[in-house]
PDB file of N, CA and C in Angstrom:
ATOM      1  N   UNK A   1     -99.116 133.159  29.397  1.00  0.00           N
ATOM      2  CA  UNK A   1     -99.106 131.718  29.228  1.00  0.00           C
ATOM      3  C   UNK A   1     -98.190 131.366  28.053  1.00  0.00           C
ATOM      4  N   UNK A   2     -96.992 130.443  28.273  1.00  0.00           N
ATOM      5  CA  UNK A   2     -96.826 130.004  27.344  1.00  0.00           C
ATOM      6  C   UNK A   2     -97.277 128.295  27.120  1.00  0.00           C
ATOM      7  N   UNK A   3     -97.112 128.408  25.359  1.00  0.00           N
ATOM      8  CA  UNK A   3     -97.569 127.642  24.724  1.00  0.00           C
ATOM      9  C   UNK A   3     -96.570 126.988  23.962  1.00  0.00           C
ATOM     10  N   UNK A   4     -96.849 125.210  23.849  1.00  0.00           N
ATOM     11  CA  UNK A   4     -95.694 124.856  23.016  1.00  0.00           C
ATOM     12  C   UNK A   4     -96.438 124.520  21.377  1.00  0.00           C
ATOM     13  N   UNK A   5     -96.187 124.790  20.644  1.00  0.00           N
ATOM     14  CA  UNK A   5     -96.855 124.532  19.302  1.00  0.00           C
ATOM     15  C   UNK A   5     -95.358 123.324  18.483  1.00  0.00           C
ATOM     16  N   UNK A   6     -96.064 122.449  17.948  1.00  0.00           N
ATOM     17  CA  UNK A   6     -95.263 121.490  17.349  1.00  0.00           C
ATOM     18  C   UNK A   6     -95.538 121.776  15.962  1.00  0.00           C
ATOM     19  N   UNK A   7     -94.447 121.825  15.064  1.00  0.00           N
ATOM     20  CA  UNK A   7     -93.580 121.975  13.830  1.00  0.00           C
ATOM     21  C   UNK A   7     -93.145 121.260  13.692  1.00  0.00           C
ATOM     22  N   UNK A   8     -93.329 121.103  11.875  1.00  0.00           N
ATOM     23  CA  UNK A   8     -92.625 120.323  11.551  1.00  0.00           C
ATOM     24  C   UNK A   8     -91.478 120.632  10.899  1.00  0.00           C
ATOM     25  N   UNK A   9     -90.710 120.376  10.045  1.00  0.00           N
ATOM     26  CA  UNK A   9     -89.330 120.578   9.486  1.00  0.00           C
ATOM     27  C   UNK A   9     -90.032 121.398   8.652  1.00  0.00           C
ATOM     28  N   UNK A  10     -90.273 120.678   7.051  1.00  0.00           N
ATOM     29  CA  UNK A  10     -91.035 121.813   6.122  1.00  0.00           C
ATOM     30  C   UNK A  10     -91.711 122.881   6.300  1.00  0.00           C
ATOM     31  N   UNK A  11     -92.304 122.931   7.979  1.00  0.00           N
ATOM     32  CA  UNK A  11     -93.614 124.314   8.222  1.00  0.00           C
ATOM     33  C   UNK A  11     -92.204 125.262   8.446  1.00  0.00           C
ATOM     34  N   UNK A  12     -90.896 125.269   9.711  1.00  0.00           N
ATOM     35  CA  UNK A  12     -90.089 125.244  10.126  1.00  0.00           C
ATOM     36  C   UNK A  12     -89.621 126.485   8.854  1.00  0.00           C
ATOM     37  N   UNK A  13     -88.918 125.762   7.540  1.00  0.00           N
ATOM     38  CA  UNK A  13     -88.357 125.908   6.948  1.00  0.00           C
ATOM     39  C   UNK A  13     -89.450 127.647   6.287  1.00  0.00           C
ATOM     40  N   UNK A  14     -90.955 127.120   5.996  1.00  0.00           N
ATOM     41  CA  UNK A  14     -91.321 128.122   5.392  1.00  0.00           C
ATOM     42  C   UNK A  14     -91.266 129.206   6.097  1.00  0.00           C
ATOM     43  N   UNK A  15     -91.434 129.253   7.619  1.00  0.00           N
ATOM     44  CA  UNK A  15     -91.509 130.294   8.196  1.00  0.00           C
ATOM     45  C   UNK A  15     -90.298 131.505   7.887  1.00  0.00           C
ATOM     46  N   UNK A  16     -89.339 130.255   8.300  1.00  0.00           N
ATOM     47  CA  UNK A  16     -87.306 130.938   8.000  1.00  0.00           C
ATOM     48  C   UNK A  16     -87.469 131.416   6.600  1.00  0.00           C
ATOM     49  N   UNK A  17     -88.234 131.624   5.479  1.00  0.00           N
ATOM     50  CA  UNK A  17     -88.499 132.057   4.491  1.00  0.00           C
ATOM     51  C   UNK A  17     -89.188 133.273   4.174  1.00  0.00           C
ATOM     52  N   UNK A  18     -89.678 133.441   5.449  1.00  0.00           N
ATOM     53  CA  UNK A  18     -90.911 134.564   5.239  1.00  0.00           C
ATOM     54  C   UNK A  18     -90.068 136.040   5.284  1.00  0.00           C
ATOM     55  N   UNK A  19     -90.250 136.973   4.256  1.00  0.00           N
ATOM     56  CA  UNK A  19     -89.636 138.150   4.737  1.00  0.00           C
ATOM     57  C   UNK A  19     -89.469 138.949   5.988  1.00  0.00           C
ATOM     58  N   UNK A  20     -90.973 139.410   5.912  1.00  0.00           N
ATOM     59  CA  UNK A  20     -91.168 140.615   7.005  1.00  0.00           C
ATOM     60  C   UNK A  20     -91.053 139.387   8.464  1.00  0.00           C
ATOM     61  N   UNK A  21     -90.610 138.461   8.592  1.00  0.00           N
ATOM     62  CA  UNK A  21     -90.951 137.582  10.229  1.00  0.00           C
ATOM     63  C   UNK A  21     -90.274 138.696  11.018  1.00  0.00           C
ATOM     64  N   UNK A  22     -90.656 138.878  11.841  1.00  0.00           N
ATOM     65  CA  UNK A  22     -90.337 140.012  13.034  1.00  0.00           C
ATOM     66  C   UNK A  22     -88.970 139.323  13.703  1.00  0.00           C
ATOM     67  N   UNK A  23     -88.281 139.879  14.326  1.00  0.00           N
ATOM     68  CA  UNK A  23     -86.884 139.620  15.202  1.00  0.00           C
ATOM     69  C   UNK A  23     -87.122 138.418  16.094  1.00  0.00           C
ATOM     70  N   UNK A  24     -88.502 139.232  16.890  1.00  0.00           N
ATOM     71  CA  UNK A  24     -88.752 137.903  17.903  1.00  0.00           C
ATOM     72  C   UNK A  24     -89.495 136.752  17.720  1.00  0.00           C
ATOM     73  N   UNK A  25     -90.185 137.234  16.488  1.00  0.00           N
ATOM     74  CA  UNK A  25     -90.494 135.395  16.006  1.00  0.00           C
ATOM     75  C   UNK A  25     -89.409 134.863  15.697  1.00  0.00           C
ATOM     76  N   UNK A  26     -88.161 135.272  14.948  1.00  0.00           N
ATOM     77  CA  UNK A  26     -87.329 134.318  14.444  1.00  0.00           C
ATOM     78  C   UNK A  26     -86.544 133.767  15.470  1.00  0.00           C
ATOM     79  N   UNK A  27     -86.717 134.903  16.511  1.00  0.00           N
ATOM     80  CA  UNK A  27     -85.697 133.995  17.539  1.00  0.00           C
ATOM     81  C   UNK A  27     -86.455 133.172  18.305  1.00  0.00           C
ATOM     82  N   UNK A  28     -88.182 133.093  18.365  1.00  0.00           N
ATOM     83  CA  UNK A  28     -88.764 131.920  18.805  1.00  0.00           C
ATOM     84  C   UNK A  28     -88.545 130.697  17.977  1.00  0.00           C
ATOM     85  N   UNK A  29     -88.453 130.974  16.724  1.00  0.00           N
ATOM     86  CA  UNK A  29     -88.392 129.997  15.757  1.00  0.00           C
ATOM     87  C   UNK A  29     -86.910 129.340  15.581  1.00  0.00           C
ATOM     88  N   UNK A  30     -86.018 130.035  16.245  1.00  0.00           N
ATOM     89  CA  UNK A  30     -84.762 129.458  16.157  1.00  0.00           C
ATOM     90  C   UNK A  30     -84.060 128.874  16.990  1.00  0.00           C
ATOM     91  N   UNK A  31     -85.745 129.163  18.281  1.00  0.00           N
ATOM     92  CA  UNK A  31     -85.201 128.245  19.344  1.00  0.00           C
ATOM     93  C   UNK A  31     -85.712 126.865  19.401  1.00  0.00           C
ATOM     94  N   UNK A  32     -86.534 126.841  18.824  1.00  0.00           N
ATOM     95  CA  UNK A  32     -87.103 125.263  18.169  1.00  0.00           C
ATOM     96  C   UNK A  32     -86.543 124.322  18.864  1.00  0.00           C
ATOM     97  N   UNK A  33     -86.623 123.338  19.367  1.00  0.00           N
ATOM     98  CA  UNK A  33     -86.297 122.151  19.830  1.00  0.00           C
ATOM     99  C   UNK A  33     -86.648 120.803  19.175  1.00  0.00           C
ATOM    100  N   UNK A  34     -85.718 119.644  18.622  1.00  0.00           N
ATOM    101  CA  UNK A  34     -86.413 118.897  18.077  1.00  0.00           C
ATOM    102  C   UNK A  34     -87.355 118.150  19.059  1.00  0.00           C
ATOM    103  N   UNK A  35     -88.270 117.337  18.775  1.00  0.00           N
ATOM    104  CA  UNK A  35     -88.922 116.494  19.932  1.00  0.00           C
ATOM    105  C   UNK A  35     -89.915 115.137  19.067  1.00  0.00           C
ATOM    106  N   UNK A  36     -88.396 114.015  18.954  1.00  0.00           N
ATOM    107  CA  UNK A  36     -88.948 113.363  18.209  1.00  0.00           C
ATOM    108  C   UNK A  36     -89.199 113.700  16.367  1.00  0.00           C
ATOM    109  N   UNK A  37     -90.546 113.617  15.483  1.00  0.00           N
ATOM    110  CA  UNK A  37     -90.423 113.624  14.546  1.00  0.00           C
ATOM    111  C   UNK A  37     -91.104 115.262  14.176  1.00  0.00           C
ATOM    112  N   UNK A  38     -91.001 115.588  15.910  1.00  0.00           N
ATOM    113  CA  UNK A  38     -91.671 116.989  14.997  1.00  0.00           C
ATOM    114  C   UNK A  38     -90.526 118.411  15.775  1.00  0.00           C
ATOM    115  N   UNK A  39     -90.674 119.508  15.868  1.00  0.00           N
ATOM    116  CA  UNK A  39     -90.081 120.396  16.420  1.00  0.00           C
ATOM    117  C   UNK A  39     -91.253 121.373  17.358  1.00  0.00           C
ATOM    118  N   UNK A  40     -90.499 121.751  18.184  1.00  0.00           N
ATOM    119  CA  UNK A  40     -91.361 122.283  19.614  1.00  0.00           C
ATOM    120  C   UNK A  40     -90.858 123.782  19.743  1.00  0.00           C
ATOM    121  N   UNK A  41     -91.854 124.831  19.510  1.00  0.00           N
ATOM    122  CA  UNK A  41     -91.932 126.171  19.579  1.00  0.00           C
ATOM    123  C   UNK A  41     -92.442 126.642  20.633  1.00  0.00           C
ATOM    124  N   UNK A  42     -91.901 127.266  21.658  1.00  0.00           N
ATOM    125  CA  UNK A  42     -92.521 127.792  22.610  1.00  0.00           C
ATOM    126  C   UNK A  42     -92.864 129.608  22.499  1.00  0.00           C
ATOM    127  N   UNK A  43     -94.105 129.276  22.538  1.00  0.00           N
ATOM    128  CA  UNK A  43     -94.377 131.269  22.567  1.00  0.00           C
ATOM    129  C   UNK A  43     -95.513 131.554  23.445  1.00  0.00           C
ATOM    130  N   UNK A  44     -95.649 132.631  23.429  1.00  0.00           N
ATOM    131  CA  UNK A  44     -96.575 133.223  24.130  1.00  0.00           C
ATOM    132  C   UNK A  44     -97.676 133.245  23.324  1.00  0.00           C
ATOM    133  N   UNK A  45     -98.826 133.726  24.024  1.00  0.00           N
ATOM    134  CA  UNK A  45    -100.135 134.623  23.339  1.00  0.00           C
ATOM    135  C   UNK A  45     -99.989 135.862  22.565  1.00  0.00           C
ATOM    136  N   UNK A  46     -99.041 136.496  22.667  1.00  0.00           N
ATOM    137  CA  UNK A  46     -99.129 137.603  21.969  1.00  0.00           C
ATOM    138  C   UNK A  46     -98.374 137.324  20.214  1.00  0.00           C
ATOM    139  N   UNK A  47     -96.949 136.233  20.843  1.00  0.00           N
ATOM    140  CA  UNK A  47     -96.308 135.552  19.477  1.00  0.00           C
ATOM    141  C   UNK A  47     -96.943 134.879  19.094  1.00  0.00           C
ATOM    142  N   UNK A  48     -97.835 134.312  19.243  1.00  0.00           N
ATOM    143  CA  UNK A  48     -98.788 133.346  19.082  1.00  0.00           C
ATOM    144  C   UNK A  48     -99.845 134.028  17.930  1.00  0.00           C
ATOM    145  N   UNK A  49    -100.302 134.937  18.681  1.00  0.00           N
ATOM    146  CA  UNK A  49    -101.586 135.694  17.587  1.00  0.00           C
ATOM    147  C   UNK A  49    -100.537 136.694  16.090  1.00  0.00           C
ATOM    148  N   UNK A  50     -99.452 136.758  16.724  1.00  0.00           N
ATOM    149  CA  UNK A  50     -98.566 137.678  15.313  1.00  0.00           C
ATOM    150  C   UNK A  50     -98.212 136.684  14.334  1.00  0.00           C
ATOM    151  N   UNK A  51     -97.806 135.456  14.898  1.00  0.00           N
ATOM    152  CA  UNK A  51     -97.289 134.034  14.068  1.00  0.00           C
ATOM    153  C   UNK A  51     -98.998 133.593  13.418  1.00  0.00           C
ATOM    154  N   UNK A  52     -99.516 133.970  13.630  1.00  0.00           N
ATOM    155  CA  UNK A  52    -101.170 133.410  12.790  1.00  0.00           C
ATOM    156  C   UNK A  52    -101.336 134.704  11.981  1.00  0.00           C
ATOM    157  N   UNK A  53    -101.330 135.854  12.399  1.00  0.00           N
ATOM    158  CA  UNK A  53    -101.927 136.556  11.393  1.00  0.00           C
ATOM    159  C   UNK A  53    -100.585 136.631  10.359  1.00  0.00           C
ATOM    160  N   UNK A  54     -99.584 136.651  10.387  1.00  0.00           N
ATOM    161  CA  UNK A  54     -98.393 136.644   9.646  1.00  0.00           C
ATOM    162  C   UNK A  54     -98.429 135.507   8.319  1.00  0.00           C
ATOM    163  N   UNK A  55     -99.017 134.470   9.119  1.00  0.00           N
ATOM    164  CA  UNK A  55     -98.973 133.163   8.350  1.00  0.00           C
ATOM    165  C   UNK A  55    -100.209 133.390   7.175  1.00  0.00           C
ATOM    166  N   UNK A  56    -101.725 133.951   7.489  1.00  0.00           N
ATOM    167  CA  UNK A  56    -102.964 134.172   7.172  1.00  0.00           C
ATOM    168  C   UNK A  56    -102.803 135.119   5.909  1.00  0.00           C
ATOM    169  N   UNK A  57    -101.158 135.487   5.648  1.00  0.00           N
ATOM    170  CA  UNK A  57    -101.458 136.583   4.557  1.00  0.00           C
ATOM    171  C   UNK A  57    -100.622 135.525   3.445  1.00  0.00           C
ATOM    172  N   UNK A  58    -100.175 134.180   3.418  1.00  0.00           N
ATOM    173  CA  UNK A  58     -99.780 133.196   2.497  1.00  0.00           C
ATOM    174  C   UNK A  58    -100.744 132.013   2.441  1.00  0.00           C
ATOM    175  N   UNK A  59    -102.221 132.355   2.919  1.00  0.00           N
ATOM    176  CA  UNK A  59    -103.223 131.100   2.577  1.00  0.00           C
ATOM    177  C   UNK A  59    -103.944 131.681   1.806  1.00  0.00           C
ATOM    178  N   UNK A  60    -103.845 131.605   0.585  1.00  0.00           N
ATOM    179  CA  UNK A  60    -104.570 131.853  -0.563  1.00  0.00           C
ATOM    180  C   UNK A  60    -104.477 130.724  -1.402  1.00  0.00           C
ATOM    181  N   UNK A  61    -106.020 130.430  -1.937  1.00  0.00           N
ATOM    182  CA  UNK A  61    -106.153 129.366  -2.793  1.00  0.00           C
ATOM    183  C   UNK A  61    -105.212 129.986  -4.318  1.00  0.00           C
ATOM    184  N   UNK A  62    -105.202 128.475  -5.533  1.00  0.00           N
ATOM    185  CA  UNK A  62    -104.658 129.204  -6.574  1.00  0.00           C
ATOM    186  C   UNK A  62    -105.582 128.742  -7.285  1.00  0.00           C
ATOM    187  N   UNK A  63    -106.025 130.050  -7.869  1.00  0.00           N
ATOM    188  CA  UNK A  63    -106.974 131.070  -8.848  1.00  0.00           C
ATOM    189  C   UNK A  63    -107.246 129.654 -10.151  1.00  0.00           C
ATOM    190  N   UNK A  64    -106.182 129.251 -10.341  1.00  0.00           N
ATOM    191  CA  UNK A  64    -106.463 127.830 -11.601  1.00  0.00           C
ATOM    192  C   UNK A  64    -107.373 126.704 -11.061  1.00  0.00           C
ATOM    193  N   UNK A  65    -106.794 126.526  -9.452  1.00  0.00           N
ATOM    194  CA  UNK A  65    -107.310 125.331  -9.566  1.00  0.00           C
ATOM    195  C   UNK A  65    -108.639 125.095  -7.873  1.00  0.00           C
ATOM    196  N   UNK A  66    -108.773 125.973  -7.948  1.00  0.00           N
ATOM    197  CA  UNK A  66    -109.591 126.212  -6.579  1.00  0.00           C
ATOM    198  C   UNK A  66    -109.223 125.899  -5.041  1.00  0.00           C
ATOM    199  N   UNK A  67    -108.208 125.444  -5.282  1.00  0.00           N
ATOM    200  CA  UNK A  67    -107.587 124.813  -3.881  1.00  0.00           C
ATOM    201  C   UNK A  67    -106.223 125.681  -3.617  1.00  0.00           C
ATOM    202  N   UNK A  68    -105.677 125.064  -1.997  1.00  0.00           N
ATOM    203  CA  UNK A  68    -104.689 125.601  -1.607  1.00  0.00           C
ATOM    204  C   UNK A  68    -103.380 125.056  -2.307  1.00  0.00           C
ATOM    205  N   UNK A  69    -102.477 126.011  -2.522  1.00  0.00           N
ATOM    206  CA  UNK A  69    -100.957 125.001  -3.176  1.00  0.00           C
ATOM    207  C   UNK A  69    -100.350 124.766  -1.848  1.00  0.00           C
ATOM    208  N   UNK A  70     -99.185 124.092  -2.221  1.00  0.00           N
ATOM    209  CA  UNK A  70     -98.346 123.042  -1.025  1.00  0.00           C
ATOM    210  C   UNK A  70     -97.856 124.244  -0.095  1.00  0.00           C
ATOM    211  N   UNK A  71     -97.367 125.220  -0.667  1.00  0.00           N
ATOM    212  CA  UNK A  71     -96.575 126.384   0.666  1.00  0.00           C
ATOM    213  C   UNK A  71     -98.319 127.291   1.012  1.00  0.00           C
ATOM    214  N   UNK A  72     -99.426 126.496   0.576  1.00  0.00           N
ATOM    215  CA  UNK A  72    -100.132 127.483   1.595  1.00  0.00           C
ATOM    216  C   UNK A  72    -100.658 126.564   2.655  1.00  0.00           C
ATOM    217  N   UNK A  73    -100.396 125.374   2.004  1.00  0.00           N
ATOM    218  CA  UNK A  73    -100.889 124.142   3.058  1.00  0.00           C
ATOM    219  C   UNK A  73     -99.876 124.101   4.207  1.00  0.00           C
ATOM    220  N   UNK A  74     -98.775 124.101   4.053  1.00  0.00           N
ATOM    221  CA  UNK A  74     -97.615 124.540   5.632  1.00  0.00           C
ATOM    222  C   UNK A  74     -98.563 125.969   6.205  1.00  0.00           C
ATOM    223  N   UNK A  75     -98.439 127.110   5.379  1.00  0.00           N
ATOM    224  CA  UNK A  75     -99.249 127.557   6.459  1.00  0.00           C
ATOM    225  C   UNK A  75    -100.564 127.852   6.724  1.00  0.00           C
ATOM    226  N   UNK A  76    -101.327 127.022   6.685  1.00  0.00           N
ATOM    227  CA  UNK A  76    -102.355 127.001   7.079  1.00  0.00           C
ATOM    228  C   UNK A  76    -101.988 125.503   8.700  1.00  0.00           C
ATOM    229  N   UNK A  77    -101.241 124.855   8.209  1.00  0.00           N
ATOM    230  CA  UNK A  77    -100.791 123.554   9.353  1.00  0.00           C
ATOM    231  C   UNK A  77    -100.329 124.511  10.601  1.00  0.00           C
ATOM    232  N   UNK A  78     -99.119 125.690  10.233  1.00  0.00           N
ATOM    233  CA  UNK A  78     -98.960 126.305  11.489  1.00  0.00           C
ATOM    234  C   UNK A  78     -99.889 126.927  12.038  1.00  0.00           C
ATOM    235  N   UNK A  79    -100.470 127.486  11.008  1.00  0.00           N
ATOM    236  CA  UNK A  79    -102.045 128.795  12.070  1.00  0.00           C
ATOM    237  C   UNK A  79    -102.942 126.995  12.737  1.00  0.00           C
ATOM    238  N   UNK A  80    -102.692 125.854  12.194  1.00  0.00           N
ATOM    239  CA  UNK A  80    -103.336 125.191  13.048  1.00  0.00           C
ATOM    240  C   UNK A  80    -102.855 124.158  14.191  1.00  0.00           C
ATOM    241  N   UNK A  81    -101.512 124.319  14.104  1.00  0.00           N
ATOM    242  CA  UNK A  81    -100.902 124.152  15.142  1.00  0.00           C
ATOM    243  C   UNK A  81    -100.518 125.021  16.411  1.00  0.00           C
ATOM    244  N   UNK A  82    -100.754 125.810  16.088  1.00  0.00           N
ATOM    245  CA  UNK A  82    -100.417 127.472  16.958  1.00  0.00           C
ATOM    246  C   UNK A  82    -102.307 127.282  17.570  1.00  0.00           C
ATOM    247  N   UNK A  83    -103.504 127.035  17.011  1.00  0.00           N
ATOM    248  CA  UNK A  83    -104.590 126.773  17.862  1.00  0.00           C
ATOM    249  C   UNK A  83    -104.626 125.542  18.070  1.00  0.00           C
ATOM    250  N   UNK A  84    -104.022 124.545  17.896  1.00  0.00           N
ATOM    251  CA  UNK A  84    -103.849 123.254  18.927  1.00  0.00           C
ATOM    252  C   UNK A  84    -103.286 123.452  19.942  1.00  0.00           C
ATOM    253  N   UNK A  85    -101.874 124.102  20.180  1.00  0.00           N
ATOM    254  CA  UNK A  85    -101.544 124.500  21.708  1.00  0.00           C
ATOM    255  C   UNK A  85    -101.934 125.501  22.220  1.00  0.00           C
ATOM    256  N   UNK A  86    -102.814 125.863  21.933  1.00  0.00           N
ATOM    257  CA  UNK A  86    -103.629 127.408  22.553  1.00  0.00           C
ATOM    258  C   UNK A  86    -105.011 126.364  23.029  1.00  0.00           C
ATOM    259  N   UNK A  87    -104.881 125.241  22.746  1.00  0.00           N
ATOM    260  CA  UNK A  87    -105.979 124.233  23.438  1.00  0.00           C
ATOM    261  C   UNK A  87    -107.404 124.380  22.496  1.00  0.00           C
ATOM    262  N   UNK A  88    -106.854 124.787  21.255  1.00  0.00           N
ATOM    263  CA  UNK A  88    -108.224 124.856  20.170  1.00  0.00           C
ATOM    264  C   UNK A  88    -109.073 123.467  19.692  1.00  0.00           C
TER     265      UNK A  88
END
């Protein structure tokens, strides 16, 4: 099954940031389509579950202030956009 997950520019951008992103995420991610004010990722279930756990190792709160900072809040938006088009 594929799935379209909507991105935004800034989530977009952090991903293209991430070191280890695997070959074929980036080339899911670089096939992006704009659509309107957001961008449209099409992947599968299997890119789907690697793009969440990938994302799950940059959501850490910061230690000062008990909450998430701004680049963990993008990804925590994609691991929850990736279960919005998985029909979560």
């Amino acid at each position: 099954m594929i799935m379209q997950v909507r991105l935004t520019e800034p989530m977009l951008t952090a991903l293209r940031q991430v070191p280890e992103i695997p070959d074929n995420l980036l080339a899911r991610l670089n096939a992006a389509r704009q659509d309107g004010d957001a961008f449209v990722m099409a992947v599968n279930q299997d890119q789907a579950m690697a793009m969440t756990e990938m994302c799950q190792w940059y959501i850490r709160k910061d230690p000062t202030t008990g909450q998430l900072g701004a680049q963990a809040k993008l990804f925590e938006g994609i691991v929850n956009a990736i279960y919005e088009a998985e029909g979560g």
